[in-house]
PDB file of N, CA and C in Angstrom:
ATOM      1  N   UNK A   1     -26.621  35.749 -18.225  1.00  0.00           N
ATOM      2  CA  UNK A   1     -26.008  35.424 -19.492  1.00  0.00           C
ATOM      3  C   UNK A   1     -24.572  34.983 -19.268  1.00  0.00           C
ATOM      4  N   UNK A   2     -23.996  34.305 -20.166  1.00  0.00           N
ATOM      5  CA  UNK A   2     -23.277  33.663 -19.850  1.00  0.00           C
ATOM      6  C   UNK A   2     -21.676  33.913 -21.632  1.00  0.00           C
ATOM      7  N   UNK A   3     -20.813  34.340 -21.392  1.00  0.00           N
ATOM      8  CA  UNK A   3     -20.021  34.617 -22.478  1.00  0.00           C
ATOM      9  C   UNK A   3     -18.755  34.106 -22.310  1.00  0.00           C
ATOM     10  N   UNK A   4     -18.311  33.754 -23.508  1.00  0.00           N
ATOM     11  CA  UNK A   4     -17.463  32.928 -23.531  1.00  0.00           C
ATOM     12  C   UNK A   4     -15.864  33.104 -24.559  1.00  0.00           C
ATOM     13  N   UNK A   5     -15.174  33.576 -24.240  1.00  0.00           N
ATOM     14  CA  UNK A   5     -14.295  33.788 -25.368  1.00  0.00           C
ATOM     15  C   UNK A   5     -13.118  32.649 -25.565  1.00  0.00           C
ATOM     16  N   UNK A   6     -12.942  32.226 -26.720  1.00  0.00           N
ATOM     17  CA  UNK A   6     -12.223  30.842 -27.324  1.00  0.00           C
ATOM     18  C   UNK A   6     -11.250  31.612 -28.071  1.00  0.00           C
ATOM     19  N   UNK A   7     -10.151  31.433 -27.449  1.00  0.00           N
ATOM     20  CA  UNK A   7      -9.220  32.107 -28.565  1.00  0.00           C
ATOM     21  C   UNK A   7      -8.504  30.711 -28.920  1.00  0.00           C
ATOM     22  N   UNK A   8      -8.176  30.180 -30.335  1.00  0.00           N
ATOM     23  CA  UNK A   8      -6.894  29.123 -30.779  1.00  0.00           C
ATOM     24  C   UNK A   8      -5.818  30.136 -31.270  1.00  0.00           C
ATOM     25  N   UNK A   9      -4.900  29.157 -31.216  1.00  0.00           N
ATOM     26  CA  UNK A   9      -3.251  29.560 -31.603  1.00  0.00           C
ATOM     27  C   UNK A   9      -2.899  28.293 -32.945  1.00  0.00           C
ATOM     28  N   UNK A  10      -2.647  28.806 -33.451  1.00  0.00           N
ATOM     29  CA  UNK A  10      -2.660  27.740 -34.871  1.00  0.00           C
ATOM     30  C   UNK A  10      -1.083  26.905 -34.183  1.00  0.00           C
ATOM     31  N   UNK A  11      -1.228  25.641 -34.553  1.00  0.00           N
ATOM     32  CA  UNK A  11       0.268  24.873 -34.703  1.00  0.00           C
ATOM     33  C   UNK A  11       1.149  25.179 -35.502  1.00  0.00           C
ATOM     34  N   UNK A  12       0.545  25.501 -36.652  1.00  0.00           N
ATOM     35  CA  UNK A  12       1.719  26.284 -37.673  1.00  0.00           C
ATOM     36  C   UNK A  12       0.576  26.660 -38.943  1.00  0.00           C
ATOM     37  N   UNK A  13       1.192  27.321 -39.495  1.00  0.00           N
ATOM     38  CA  UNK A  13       0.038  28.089 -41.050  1.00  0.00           C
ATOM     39  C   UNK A  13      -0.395  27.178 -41.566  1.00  0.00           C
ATOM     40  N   UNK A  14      -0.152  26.154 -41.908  1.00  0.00           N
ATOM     41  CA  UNK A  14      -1.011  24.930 -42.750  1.00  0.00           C
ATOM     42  C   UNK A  14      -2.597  24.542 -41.885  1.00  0.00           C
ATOM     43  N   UNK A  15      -2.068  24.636 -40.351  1.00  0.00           N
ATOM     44  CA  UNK A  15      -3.435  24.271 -39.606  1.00  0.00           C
ATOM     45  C   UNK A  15      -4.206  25.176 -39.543  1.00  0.00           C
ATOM     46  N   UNK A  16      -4.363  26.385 -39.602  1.00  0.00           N
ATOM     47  CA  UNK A  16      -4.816  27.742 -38.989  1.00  0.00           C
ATOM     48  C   UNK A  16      -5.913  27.686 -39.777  1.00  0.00           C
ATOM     49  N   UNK A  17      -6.388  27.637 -41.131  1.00  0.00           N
ATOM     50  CA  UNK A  17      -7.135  27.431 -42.366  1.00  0.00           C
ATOM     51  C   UNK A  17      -8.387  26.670 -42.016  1.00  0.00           C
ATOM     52  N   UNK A  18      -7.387  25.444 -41.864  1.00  0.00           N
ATOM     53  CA  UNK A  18      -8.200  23.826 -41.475  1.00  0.00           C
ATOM     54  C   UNK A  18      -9.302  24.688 -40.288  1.00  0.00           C
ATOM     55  N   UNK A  19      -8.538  25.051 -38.860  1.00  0.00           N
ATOM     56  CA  UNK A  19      -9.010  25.226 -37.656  1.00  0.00           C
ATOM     57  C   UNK A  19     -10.256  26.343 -37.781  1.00  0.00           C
ATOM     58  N   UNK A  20      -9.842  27.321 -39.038  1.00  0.00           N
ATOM     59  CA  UNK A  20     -10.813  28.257 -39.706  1.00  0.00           C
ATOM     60  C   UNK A  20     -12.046  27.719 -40.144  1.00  0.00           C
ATOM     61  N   UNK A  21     -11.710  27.168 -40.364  1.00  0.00           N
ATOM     62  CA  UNK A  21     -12.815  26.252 -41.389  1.00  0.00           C
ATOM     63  C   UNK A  21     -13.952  25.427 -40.652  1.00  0.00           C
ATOM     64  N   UNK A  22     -13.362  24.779 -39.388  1.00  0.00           N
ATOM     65  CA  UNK A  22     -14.114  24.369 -38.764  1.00  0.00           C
ATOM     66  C   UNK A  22     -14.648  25.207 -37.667  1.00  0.00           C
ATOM     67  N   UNK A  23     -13.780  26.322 -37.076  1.00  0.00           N
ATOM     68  CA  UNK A  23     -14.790  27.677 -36.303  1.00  0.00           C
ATOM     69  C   UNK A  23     -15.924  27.879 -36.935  1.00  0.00           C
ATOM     70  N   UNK A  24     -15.820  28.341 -38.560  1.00  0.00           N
ATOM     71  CA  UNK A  24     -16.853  28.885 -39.202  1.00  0.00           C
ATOM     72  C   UNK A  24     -17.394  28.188 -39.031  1.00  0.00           C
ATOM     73  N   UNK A  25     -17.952  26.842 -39.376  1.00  0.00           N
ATOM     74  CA  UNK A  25     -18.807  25.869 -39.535  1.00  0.00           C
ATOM     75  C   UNK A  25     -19.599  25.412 -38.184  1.00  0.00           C
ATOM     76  N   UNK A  26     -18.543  25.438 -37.233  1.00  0.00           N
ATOM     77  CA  UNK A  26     -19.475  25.427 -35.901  1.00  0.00           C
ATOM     78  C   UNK A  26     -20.462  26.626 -35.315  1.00  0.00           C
ATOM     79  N   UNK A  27     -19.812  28.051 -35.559  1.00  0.00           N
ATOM     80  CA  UNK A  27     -20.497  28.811 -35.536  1.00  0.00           C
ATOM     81  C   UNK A  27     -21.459  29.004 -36.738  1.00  0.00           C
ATOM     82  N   UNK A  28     -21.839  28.391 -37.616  1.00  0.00           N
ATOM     83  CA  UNK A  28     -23.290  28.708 -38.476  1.00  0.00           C
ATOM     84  C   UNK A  28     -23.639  27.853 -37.904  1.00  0.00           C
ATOM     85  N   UNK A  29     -23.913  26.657 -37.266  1.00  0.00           N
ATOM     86  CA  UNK A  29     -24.512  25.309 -36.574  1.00  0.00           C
ATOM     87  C   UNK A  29     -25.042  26.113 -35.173  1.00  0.00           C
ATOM     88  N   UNK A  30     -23.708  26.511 -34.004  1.00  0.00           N
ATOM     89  CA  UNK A  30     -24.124  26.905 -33.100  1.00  0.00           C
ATOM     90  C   UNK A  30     -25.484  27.993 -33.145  1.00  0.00           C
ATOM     91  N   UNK A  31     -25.594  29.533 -34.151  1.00  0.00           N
ATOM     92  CA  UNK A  31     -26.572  30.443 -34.095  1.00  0.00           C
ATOM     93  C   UNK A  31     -27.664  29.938 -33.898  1.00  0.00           C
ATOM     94  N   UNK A  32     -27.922  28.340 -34.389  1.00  0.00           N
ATOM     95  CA  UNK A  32     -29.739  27.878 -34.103  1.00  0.00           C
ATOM     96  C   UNK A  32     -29.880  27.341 -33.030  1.00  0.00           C
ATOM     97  N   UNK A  33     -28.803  26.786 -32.082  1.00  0.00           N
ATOM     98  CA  UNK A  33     -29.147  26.117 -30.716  1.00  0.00           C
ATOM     99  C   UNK A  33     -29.864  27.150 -29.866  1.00  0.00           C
ATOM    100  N   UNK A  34     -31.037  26.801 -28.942  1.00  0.00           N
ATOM    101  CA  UNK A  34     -32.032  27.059 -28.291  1.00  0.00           C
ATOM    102  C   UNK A  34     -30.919  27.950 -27.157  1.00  0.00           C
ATOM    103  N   UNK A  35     -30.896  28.899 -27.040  1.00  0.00           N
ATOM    104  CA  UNK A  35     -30.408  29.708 -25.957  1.00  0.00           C
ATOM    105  C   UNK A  35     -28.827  30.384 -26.488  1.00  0.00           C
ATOM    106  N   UNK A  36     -28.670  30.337 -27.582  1.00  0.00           N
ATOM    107  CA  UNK A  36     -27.480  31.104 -28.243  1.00  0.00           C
ATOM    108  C   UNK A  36     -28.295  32.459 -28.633  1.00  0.00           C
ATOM    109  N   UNK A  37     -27.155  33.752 -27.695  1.00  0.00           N
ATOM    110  CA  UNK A  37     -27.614  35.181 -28.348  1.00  0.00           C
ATOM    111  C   UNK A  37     -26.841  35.758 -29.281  1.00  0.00           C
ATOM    112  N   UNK A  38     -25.696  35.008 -29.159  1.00  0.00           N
ATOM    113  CA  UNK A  38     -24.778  35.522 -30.336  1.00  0.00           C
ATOM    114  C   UNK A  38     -23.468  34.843 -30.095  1.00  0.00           C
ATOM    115  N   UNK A  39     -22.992  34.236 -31.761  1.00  0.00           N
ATOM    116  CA  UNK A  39     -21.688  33.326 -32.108  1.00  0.00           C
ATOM    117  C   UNK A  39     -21.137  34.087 -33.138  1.00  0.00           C
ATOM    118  N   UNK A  40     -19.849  34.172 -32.829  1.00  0.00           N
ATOM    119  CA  UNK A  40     -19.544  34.549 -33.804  1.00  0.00           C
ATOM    120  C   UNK A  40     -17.198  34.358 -34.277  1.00  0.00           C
ATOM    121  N   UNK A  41     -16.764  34.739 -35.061  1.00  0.00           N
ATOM    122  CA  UNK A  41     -15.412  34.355 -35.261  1.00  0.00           C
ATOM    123  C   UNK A  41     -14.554  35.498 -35.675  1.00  0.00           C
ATOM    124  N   UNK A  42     -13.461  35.461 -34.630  1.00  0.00           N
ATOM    125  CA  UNK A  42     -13.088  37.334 -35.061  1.00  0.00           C
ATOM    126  C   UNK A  42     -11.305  36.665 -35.048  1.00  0.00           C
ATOM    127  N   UNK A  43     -11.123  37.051 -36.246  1.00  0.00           N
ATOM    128  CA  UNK A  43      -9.477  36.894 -36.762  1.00  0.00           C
ATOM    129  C   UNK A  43      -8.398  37.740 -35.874  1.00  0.00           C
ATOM    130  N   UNK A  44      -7.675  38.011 -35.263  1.00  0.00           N
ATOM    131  CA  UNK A  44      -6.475  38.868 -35.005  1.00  0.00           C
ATOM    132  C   UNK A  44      -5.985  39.609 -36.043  1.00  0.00           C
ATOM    133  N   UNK A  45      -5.863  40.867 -35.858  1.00  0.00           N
ATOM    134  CA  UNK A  45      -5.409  41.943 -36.968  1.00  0.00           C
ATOM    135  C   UNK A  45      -4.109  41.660 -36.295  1.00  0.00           C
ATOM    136  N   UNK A  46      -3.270  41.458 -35.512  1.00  0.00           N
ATOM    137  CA  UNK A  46      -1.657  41.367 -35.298  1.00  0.00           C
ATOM    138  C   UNK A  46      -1.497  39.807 -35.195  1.00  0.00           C
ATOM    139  N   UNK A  47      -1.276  39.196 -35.168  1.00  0.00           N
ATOM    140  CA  UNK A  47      -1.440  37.567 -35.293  1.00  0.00           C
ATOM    141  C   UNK A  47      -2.059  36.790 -36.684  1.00  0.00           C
ATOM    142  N   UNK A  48      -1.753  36.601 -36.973  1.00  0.00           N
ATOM    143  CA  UNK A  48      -2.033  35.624 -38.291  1.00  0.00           C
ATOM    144  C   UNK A  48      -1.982  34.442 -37.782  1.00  0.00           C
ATOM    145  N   UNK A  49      -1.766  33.468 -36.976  1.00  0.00           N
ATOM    146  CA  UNK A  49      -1.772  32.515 -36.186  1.00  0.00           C
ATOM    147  C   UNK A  49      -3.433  32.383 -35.380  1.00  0.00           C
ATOM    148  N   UNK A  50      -3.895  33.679 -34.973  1.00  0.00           N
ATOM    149  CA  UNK A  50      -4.595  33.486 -33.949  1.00  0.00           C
ATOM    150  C   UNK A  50      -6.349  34.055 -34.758  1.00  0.00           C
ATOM    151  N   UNK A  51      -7.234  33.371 -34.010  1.00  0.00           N
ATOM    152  CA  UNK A  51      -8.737  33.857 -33.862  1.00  0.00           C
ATOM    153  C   UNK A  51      -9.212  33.304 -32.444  1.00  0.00           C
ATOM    154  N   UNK A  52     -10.568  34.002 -32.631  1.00  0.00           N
ATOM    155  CA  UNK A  52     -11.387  33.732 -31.570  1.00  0.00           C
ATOM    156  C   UNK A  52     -12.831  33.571 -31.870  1.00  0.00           C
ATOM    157  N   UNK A  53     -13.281  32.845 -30.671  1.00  0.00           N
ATOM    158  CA  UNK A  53     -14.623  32.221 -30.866  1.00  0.00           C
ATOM    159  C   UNK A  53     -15.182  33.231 -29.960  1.00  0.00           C
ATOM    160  N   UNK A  54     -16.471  34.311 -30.069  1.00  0.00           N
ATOM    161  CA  UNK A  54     -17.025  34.721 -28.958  1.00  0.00           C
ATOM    162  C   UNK A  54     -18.260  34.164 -29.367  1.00  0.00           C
ATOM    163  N   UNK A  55     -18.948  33.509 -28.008  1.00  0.00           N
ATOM    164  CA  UNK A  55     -20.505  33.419 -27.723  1.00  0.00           C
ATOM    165  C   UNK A  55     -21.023  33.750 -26.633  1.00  0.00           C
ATOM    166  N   UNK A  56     -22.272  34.271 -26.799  1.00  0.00           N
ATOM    167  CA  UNK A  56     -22.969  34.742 -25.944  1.00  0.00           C
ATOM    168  C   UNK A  56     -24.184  33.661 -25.527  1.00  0.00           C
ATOM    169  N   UNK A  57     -24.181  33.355 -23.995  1.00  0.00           N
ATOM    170  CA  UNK A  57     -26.038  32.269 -24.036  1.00  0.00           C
ATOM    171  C   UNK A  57     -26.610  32.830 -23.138  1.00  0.00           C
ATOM    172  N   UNK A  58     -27.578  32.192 -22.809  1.00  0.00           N
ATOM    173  CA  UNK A  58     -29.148  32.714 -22.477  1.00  0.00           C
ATOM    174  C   UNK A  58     -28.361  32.051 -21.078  1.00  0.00           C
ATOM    175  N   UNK A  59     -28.021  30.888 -20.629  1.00  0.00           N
ATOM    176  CA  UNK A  59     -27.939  30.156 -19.460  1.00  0.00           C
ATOM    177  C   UNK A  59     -27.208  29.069 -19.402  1.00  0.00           C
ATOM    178  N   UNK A  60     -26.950  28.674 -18.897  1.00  0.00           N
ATOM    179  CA  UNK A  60     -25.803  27.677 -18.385  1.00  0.00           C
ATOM    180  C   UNK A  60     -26.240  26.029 -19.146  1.00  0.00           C
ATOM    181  N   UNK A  61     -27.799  25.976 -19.002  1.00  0.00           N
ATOM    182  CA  UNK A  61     -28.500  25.039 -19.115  1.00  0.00           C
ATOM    183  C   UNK A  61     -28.493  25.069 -20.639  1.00  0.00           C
ATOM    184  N   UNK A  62     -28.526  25.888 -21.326  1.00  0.00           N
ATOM    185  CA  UNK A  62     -28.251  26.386 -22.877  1.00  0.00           C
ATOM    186  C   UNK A  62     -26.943  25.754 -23.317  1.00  0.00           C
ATOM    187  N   UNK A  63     -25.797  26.501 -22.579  1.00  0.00           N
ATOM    188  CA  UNK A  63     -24.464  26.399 -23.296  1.00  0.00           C
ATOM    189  C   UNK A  63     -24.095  24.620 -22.842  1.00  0.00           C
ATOM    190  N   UNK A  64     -24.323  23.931 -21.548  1.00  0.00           N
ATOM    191  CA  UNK A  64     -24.422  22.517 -21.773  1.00  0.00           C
ATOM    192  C   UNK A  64     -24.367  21.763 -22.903  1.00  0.00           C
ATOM    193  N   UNK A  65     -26.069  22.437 -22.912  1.00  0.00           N
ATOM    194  CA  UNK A  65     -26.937  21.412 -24.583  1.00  0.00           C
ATOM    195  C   UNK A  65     -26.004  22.043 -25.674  1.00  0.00           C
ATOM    196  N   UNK A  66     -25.521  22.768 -25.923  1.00  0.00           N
ATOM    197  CA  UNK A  66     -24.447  23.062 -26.682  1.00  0.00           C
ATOM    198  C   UNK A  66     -23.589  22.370 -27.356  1.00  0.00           C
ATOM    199  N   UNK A  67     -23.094  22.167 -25.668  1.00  0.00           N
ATOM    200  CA  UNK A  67     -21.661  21.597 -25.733  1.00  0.00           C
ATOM    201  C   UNK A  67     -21.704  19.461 -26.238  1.00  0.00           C
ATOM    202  N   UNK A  68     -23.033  19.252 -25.656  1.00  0.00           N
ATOM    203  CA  UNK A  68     -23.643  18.185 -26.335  1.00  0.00           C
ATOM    204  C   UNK A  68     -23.868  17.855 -27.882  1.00  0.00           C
ATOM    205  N   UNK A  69     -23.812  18.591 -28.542  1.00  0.00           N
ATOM    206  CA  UNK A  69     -24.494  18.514 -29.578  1.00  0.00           C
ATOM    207  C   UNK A  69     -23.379  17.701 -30.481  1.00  0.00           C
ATOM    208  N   UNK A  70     -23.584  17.079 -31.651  1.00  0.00           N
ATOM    209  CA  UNK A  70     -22.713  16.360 -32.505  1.00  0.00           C
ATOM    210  C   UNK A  70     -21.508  17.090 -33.361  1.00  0.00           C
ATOM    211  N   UNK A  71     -22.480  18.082 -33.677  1.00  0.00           N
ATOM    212  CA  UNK A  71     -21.685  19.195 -34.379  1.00  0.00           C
ATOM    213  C   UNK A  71     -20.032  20.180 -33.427  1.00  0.00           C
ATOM    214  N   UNK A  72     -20.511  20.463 -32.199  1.00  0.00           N
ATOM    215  CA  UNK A  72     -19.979  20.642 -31.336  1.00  0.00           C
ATOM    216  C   UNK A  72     -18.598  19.757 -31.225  1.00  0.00           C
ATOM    217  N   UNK A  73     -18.864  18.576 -30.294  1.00  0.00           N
ATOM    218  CA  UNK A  73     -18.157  17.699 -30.609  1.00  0.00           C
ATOM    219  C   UNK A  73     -16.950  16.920 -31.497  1.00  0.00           C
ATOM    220  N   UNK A  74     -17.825  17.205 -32.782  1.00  0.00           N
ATOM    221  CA  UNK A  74     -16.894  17.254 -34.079  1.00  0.00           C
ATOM    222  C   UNK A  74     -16.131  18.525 -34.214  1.00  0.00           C
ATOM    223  N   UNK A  75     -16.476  19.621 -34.076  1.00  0.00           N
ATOM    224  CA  UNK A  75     -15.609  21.083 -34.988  1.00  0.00           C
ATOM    225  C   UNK A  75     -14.471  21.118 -33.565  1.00  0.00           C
ATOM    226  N   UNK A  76     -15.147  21.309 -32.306  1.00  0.00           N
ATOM    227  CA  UNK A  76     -14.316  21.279 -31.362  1.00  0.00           C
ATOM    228  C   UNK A  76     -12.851  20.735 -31.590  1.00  0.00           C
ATOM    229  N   UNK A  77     -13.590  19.353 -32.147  1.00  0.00           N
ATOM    230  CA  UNK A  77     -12.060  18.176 -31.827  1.00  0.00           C
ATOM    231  C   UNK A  77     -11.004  18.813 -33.120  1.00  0.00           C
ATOM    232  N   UNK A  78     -11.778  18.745 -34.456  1.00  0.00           N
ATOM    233  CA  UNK A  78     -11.177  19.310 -35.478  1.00  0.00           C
ATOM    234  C   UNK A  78     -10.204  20.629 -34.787  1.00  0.00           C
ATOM    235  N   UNK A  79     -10.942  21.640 -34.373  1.00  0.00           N
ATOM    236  CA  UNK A  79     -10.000  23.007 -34.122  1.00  0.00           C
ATOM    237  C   UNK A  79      -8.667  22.299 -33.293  1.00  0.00           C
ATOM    238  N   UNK A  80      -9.022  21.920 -31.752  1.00  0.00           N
ATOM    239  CA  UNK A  80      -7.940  21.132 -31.386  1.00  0.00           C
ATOM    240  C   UNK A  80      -6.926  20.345 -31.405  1.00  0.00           C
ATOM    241  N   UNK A  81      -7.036  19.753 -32.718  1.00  0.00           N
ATOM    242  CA  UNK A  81      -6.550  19.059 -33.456  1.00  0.00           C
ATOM    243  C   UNK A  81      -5.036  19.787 -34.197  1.00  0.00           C
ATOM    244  N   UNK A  82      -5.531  21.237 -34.752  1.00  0.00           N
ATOM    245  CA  UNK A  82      -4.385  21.909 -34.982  1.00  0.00           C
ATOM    246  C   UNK A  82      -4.100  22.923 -34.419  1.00  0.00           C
ATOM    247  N   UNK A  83      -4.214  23.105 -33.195  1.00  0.00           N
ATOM    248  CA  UNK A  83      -3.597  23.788 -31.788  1.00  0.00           C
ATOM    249  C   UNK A  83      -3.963  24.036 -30.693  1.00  0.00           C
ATOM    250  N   UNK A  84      -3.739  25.211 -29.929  1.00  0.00           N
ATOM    251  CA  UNK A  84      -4.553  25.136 -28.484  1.00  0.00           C
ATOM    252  C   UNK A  84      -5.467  26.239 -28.754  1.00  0.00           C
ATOM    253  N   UNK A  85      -6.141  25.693 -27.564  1.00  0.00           N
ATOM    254  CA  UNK A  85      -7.238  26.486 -27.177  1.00  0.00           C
ATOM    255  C   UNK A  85      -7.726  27.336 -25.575  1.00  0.00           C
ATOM    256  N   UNK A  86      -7.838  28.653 -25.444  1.00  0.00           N
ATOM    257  CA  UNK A  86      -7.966  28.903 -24.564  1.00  0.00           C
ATOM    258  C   UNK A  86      -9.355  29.379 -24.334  1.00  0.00           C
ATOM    259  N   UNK A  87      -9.988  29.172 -22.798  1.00  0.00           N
ATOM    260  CA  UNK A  87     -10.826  29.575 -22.681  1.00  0.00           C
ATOM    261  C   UNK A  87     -11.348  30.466 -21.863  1.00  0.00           C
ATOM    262  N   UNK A  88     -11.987  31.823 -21.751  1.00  0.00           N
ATOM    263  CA  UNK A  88     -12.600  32.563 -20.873  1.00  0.00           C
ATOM    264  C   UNK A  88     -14.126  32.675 -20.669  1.00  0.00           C
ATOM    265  N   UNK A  89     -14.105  32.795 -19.102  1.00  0.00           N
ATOM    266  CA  UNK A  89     -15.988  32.463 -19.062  1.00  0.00           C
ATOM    267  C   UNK A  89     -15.883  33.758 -18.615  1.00  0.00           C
ATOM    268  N   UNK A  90     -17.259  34.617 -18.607  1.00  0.00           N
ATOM    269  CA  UNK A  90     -17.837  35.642 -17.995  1.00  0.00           C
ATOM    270  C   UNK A  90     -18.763  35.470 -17.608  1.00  0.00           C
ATOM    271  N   UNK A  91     -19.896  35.513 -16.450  1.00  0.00           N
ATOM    272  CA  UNK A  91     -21.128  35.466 -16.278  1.00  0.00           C
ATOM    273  C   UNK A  91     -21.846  37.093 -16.038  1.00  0.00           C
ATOM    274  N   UNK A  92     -22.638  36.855 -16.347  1.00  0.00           N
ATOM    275  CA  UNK A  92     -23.299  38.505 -16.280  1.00  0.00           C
ATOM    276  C   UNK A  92     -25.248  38.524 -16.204  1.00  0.00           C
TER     277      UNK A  92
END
């Protein structure tokens, strides 16, 4: 299995919303891709600036087709759009 944690840093409070908006939306899209065990979007209780993306996949070959997908693509660019993004892999 393969996990992944996405934390963004908002550019400033006007983006953070926007970048919200499109986490959520990628994660209700992501839960049906073929090898997702769990997506999901967890806010910072000390940061108001910050959330995170955790997902969990089945395999490497999974999170790829993922990362392919249109939806992907789109929310990705959107979040990026109003700040950074960091990423951590775990394999397990």
């Amino acid at each position: 299995m393969i996990r992944l944690n996405c934390f963004f840093q908002a550019a400033d409070a006007a983006k953070y919303n926007d970048a919200l908006r499109a986490a959520v939306a990628l994660t209700e899209k992501s839960r049906h891709h073929a090898g997702c065990i769990a997506y999901d979007v967890f806010q910072s209780a000390t940061r108001s600036d910050v959330f995170m993306l955790c997902e969990t996949w089945k395999d490497d070959a999974s999170l790829k087709a993922h990362a392919e997908t249109p939806e992907f693509k789109k929310y990705v660019a959107e979040i990026e759009a109003c700040g950074q993004m960091k990423l951590e892999r775990f394999e397990f």
